[in-house]
PDB file of N, CA and C in Angstrom:
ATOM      1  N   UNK A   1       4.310 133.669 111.564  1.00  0.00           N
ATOM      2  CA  UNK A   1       3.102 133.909 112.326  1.00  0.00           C
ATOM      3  C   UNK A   1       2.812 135.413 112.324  1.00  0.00           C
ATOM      4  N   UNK A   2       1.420 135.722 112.166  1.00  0.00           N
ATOM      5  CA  UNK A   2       1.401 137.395 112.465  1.00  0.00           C
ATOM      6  C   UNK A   2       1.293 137.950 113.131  1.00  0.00           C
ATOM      7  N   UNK A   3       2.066 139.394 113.245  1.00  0.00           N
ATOM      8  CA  UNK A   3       1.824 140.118 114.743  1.00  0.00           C
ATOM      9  C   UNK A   3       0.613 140.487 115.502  1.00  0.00           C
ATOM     10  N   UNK A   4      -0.088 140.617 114.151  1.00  0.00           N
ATOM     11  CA  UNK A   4      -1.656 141.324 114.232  1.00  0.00           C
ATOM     12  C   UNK A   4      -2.579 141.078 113.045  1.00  0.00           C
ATOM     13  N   UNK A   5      -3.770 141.489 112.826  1.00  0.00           N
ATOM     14  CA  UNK A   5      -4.641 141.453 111.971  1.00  0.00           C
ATOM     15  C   UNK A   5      -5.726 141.954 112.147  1.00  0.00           C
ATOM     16  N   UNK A   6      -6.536 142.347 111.023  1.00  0.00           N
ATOM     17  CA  UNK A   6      -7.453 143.136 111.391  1.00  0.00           C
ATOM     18  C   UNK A   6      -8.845 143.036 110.075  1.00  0.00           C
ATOM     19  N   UNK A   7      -9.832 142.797 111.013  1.00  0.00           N
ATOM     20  CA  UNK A   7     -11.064 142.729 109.864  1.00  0.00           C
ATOM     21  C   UNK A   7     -12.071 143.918 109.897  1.00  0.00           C
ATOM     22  N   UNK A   8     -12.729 144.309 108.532  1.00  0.00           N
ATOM     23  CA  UNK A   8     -13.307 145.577 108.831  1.00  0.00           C
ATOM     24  C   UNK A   8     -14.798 145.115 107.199  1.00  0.00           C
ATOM     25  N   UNK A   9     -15.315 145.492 107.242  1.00  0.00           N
ATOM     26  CA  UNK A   9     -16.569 145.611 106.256  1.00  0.00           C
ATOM     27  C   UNK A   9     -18.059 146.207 106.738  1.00  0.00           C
ATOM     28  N   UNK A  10     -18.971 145.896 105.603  1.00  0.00           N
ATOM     29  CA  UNK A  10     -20.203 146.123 105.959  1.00  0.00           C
ATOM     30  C   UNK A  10     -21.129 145.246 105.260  1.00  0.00           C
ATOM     31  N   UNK A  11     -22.613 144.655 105.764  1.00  0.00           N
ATOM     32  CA  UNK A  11     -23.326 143.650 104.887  1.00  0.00           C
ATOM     33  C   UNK A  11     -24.179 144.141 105.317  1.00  0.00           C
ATOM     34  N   UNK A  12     -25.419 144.078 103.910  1.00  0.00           N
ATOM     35  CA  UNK A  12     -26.643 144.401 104.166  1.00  0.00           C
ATOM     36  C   UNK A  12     -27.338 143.344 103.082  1.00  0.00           C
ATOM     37  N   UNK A  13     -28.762 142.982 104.086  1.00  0.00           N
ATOM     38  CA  UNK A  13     -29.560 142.447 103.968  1.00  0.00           C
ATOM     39  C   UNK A  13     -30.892 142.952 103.200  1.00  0.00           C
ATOM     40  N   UNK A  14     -32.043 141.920 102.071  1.00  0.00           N
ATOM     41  CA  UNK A  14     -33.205 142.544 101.744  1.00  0.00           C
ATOM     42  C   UNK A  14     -34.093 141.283 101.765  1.00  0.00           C
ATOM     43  N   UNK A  15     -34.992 141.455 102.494  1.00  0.00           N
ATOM     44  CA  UNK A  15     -36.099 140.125 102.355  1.00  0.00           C
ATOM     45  C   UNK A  15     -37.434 140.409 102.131  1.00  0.00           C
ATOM     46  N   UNK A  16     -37.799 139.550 101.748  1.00  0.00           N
ATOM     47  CA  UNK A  16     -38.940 139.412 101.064  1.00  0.00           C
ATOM     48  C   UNK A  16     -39.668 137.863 101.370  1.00  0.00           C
ATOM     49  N   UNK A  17     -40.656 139.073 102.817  1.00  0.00           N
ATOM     50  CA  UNK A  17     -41.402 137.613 103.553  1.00  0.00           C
ATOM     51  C   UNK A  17     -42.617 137.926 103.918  1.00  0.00           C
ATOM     52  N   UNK A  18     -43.651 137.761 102.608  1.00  0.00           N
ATOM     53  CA  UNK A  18     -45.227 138.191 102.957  1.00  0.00           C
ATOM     54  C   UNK A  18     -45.848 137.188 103.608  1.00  0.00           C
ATOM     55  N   UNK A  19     -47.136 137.653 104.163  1.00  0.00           N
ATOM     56  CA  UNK A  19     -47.645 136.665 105.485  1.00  0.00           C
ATOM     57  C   UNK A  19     -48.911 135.890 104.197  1.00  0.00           C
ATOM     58  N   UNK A  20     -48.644 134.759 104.806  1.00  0.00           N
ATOM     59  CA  UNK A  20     -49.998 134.033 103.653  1.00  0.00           C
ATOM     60  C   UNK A  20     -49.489 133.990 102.255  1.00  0.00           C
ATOM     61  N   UNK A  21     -48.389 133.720 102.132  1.00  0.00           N
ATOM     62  CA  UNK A  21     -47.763 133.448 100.763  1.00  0.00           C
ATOM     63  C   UNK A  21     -46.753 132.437 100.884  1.00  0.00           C
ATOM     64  N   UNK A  22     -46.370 131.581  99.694  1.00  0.00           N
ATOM     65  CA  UNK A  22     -45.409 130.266 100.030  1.00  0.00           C
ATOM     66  C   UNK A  22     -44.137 130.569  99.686  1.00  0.00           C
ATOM     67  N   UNK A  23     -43.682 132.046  99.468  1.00  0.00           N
ATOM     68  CA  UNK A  23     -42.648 132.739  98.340  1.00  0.00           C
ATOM     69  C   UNK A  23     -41.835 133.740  99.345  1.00  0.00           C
ATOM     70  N   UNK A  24     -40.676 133.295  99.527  1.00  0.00           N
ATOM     71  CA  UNK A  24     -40.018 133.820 100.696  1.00  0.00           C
ATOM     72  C   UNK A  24     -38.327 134.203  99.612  1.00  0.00           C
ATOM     73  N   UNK A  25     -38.021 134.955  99.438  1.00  0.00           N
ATOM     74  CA  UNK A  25     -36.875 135.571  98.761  1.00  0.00           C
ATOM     75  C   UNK A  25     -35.858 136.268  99.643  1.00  0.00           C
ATOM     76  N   UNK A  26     -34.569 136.478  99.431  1.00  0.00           N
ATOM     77  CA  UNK A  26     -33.459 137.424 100.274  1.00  0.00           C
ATOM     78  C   UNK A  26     -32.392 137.570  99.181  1.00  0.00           C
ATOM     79  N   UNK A  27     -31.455 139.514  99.379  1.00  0.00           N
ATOM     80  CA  UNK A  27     -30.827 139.139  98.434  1.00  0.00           C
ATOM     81  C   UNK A  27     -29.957 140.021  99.490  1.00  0.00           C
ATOM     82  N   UNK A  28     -28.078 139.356  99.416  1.00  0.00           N
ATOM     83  CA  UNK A  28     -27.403 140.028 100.394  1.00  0.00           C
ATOM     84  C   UNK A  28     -26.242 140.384  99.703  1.00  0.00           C
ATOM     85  N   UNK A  29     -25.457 141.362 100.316  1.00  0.00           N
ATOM     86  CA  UNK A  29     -24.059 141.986  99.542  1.00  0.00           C
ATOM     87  C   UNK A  29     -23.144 142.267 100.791  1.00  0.00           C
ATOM     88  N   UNK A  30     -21.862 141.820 101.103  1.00  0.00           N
ATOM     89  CA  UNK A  30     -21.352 142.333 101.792  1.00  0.00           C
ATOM     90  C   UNK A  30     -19.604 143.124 101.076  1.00  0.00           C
ATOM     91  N   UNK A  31     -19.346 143.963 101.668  1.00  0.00           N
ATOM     92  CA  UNK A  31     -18.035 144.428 101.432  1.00  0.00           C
ATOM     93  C   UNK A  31     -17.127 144.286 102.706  1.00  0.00           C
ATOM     94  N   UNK A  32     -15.716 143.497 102.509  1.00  0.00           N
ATOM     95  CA  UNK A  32     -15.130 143.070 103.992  1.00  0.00           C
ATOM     96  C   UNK A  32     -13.340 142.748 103.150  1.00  0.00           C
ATOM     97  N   UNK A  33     -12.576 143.397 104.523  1.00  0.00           N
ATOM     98  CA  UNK A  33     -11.423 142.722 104.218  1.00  0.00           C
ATOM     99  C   UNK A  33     -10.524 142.410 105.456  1.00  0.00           C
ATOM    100  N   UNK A  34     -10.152 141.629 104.810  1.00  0.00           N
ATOM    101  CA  UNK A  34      -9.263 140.675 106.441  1.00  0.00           C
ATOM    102  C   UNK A  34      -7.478 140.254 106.579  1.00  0.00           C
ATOM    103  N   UNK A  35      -7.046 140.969 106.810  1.00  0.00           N
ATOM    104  CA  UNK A  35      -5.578 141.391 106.703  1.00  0.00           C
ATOM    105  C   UNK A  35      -4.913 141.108 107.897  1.00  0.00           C
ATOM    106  N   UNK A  36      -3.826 140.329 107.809  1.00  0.00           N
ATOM    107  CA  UNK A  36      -2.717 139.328 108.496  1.00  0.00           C
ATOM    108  C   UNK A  36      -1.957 140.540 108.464  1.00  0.00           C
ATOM    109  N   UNK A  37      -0.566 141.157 109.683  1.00  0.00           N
ATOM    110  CA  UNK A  37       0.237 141.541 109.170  1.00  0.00           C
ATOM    111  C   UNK A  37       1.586 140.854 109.616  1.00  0.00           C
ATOM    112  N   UNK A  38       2.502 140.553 108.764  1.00  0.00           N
ATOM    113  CA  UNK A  38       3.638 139.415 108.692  1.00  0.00           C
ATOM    114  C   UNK A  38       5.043 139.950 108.640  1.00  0.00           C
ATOM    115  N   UNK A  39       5.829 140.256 109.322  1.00  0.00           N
ATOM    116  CA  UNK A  39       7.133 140.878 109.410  1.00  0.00           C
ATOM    117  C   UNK A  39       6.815 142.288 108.340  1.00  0.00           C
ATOM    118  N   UNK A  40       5.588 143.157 109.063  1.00  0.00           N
ATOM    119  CA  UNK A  40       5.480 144.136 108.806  1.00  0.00           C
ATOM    120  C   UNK A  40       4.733 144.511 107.767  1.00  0.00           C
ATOM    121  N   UNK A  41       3.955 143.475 106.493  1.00  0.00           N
ATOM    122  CA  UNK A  41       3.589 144.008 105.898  1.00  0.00           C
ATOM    123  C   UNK A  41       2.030 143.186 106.045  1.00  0.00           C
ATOM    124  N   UNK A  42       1.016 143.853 105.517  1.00  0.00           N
ATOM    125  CA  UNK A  42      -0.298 143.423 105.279  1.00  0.00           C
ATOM    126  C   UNK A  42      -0.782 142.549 104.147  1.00  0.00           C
ATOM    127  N   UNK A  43      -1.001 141.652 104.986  1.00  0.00           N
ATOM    128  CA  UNK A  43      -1.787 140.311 103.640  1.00  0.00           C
ATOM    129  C   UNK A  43      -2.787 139.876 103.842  1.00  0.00           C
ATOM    130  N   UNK A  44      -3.641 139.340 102.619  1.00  0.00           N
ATOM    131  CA  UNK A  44      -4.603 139.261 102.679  1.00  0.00           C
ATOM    132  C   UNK A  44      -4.867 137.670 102.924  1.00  0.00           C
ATOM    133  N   UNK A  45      -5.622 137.753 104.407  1.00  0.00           N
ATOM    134  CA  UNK A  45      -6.307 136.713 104.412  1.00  0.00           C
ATOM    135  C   UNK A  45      -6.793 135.546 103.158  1.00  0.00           C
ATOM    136  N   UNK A  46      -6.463 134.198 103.582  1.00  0.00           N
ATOM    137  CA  UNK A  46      -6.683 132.955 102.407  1.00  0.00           C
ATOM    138  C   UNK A  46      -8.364 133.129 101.838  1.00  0.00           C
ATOM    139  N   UNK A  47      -8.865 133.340 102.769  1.00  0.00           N
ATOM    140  CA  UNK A  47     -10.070 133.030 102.505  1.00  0.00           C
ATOM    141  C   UNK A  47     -11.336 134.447 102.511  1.00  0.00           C
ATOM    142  N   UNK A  48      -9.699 135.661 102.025  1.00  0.00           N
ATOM    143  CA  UNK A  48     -10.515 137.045 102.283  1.00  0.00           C
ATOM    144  C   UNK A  48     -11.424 136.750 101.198  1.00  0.00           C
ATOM    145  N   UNK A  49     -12.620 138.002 101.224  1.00  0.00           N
ATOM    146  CA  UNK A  49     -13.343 137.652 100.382  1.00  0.00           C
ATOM    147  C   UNK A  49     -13.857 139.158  99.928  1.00  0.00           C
ATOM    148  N   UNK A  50     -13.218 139.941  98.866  1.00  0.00           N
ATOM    149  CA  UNK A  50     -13.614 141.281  99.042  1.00  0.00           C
ATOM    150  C   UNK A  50     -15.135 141.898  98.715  1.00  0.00           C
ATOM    151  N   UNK A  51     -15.641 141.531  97.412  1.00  0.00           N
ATOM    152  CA  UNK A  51     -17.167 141.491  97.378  1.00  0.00           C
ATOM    153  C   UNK A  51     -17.810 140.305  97.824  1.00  0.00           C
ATOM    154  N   UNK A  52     -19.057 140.233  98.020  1.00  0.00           N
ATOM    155  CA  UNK A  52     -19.804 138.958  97.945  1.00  0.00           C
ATOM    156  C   UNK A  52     -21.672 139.181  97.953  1.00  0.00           C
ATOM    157  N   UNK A  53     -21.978 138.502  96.876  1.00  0.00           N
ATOM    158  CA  UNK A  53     -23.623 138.889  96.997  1.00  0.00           C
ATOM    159  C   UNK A  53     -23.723 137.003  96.746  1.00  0.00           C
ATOM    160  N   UNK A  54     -25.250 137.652  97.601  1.00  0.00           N
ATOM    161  CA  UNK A  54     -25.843 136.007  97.798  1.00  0.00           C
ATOM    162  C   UNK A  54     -27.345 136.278  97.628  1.00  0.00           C
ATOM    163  N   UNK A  55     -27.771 135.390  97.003  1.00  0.00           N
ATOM    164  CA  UNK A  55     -29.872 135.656  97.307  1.00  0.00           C
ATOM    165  C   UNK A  55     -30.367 134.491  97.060  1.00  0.00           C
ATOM    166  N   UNK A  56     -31.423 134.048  97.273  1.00  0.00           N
ATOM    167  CA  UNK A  56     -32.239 132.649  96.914  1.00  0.00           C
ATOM    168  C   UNK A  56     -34.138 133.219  97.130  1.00  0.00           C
ATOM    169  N   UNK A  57     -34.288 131.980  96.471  1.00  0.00           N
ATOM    170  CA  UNK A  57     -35.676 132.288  96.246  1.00  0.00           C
ATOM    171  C   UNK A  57     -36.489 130.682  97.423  1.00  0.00           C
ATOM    172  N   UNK A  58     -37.102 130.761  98.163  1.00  0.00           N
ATOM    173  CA  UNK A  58     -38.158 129.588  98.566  1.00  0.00           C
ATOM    174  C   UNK A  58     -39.726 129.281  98.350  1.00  0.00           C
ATOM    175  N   UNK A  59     -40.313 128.386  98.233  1.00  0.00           N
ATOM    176  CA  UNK A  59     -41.558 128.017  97.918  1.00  0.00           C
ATOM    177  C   UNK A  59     -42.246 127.108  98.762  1.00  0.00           C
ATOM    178  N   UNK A  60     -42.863 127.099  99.665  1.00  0.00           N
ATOM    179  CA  UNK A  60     -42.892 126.002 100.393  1.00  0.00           C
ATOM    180  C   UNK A  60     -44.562 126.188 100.967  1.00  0.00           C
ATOM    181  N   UNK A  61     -45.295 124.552 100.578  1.00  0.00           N
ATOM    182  CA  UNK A  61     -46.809 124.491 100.409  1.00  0.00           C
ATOM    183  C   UNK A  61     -46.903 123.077 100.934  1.00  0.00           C
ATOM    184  N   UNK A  62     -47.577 122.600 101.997  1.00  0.00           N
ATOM    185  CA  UNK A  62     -48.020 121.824 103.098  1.00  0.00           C
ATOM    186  C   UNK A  62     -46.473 121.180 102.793  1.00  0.00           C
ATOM    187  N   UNK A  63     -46.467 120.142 102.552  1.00  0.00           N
ATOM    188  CA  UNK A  63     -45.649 118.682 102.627  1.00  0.00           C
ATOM    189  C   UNK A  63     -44.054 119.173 102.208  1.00  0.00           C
ATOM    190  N   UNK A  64     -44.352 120.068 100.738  1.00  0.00           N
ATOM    191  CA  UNK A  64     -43.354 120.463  99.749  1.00  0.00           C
ATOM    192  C   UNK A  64     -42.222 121.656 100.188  1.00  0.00           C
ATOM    193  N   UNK A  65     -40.925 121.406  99.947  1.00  0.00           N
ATOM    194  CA  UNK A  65     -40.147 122.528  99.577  1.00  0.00           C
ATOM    195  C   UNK A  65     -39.443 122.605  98.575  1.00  0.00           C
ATOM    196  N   UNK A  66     -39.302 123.951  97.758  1.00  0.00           N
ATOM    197  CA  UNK A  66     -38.351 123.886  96.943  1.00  0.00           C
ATOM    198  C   UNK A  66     -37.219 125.395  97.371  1.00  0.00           C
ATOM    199  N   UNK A  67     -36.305 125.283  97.092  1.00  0.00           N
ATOM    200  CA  UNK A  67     -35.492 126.746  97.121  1.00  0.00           C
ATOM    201  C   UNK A  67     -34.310 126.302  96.657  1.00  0.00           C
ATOM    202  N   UNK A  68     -34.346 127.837  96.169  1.00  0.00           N
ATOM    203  CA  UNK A  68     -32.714 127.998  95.220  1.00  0.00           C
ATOM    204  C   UNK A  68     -31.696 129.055  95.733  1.00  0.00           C
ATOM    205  N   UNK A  69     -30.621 129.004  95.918  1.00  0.00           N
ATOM    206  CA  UNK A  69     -29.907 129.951  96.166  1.00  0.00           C
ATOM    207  C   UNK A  69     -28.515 129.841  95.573  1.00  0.00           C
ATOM    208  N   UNK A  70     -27.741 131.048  95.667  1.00  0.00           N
ATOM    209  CA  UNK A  70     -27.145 131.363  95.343  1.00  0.00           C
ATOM    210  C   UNK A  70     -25.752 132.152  95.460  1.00  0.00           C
ATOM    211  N   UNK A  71     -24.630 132.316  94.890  1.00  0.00           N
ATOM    212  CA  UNK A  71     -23.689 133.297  95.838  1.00  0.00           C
ATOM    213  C   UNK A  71     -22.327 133.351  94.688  1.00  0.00           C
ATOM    214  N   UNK A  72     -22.134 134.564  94.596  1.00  0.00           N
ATOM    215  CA  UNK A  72     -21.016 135.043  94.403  1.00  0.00           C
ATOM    216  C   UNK A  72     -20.203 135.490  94.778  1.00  0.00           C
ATOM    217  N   UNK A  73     -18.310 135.521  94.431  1.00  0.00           N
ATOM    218  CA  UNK A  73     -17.660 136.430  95.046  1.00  0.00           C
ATOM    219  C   UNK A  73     -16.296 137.250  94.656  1.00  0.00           C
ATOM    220  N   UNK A  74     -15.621 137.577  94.480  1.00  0.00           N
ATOM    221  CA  UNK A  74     -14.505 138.316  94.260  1.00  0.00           C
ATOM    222  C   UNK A  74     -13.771 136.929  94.460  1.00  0.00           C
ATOM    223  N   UNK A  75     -12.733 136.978  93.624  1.00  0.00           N
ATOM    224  CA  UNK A  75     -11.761 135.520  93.844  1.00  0.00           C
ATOM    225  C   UNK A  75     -10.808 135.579  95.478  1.00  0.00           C
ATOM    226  N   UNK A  76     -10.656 134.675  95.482  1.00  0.00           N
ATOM    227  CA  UNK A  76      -9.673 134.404  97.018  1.00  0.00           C
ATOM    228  C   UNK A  76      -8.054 134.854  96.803  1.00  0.00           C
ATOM    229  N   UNK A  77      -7.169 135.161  97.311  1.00  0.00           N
ATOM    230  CA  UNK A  77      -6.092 135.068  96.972  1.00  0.00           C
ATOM    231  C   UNK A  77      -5.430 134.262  96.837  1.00  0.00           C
ATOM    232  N   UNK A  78      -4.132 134.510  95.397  1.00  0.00           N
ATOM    233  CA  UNK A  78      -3.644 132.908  95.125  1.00  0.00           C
ATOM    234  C   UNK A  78      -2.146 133.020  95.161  1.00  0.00           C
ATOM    235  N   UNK A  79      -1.708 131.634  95.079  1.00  0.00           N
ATOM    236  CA  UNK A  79       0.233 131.844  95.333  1.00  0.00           C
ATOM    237  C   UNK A  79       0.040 131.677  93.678  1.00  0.00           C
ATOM    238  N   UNK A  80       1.593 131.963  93.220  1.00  0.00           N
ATOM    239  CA  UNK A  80       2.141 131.711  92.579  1.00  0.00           C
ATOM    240  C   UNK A  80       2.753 130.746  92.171  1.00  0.00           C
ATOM    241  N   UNK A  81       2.656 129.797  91.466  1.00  0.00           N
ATOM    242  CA  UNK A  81       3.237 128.185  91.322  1.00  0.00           C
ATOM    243  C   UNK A  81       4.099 128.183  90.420  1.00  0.00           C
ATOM    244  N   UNK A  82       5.298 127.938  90.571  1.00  0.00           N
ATOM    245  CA  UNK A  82       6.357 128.169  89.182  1.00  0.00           C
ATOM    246  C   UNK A  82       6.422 126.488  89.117  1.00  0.00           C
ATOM    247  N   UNK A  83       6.559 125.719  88.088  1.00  0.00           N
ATOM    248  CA  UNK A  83       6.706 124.252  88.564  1.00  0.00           C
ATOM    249  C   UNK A  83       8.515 124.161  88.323  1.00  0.00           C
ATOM    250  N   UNK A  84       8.850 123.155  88.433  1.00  0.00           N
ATOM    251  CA  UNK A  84      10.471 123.319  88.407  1.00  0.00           C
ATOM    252  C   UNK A  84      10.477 121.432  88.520  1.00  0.00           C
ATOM    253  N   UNK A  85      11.761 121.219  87.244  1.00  0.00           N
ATOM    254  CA  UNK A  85      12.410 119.843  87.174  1.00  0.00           C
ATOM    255  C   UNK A  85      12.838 119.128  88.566  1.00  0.00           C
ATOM    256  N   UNK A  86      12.674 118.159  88.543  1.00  0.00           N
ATOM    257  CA  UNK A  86      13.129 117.300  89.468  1.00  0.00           C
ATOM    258  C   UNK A  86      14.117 116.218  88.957  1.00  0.00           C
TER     259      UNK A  86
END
């Protein structure tokens, strides 16, 4: 179990939302890290996530919607799997 942990980053936002138009866009980036510390040393959270950008596009006219989005990220951290005979 850990003694402590600690999260720290920054995210910024850009949108794109004109009045009287059906075309609504956002594109986001955050930088963040999230650290367990475990008989003294610092690890990284399962589900840290060190970069991440996201954006989508929407369209939307009386009845209709369409939107797409999107997201990337820096990989998660992984164990090591040695397999071994049984």
């Amino acid at each position: 179990a850990p003694s402590s942990a600690r999260a720290r980053g920054i995210e910024g936002l850009l949108s794109y939302n004109p009045e009287d138009s059906p075309w609504r866009a956002w594109l986001g980036y955050s930088l963040a890290a999230v650290e367990d510390r475990i008989d003294g040393v610092d690890v990284r959270r399962s589900w840290d996530q060190r970069h991440a950008l996201s954006g989508g596009v929407t369209w939307a006219r009386a009845r209709w919607d369409f939107a797409l989005r999107a997201i990337a990220h820096s990989g998660w951290p992984t164990t090591t799997v040695t397999p071994a005979a049984d």
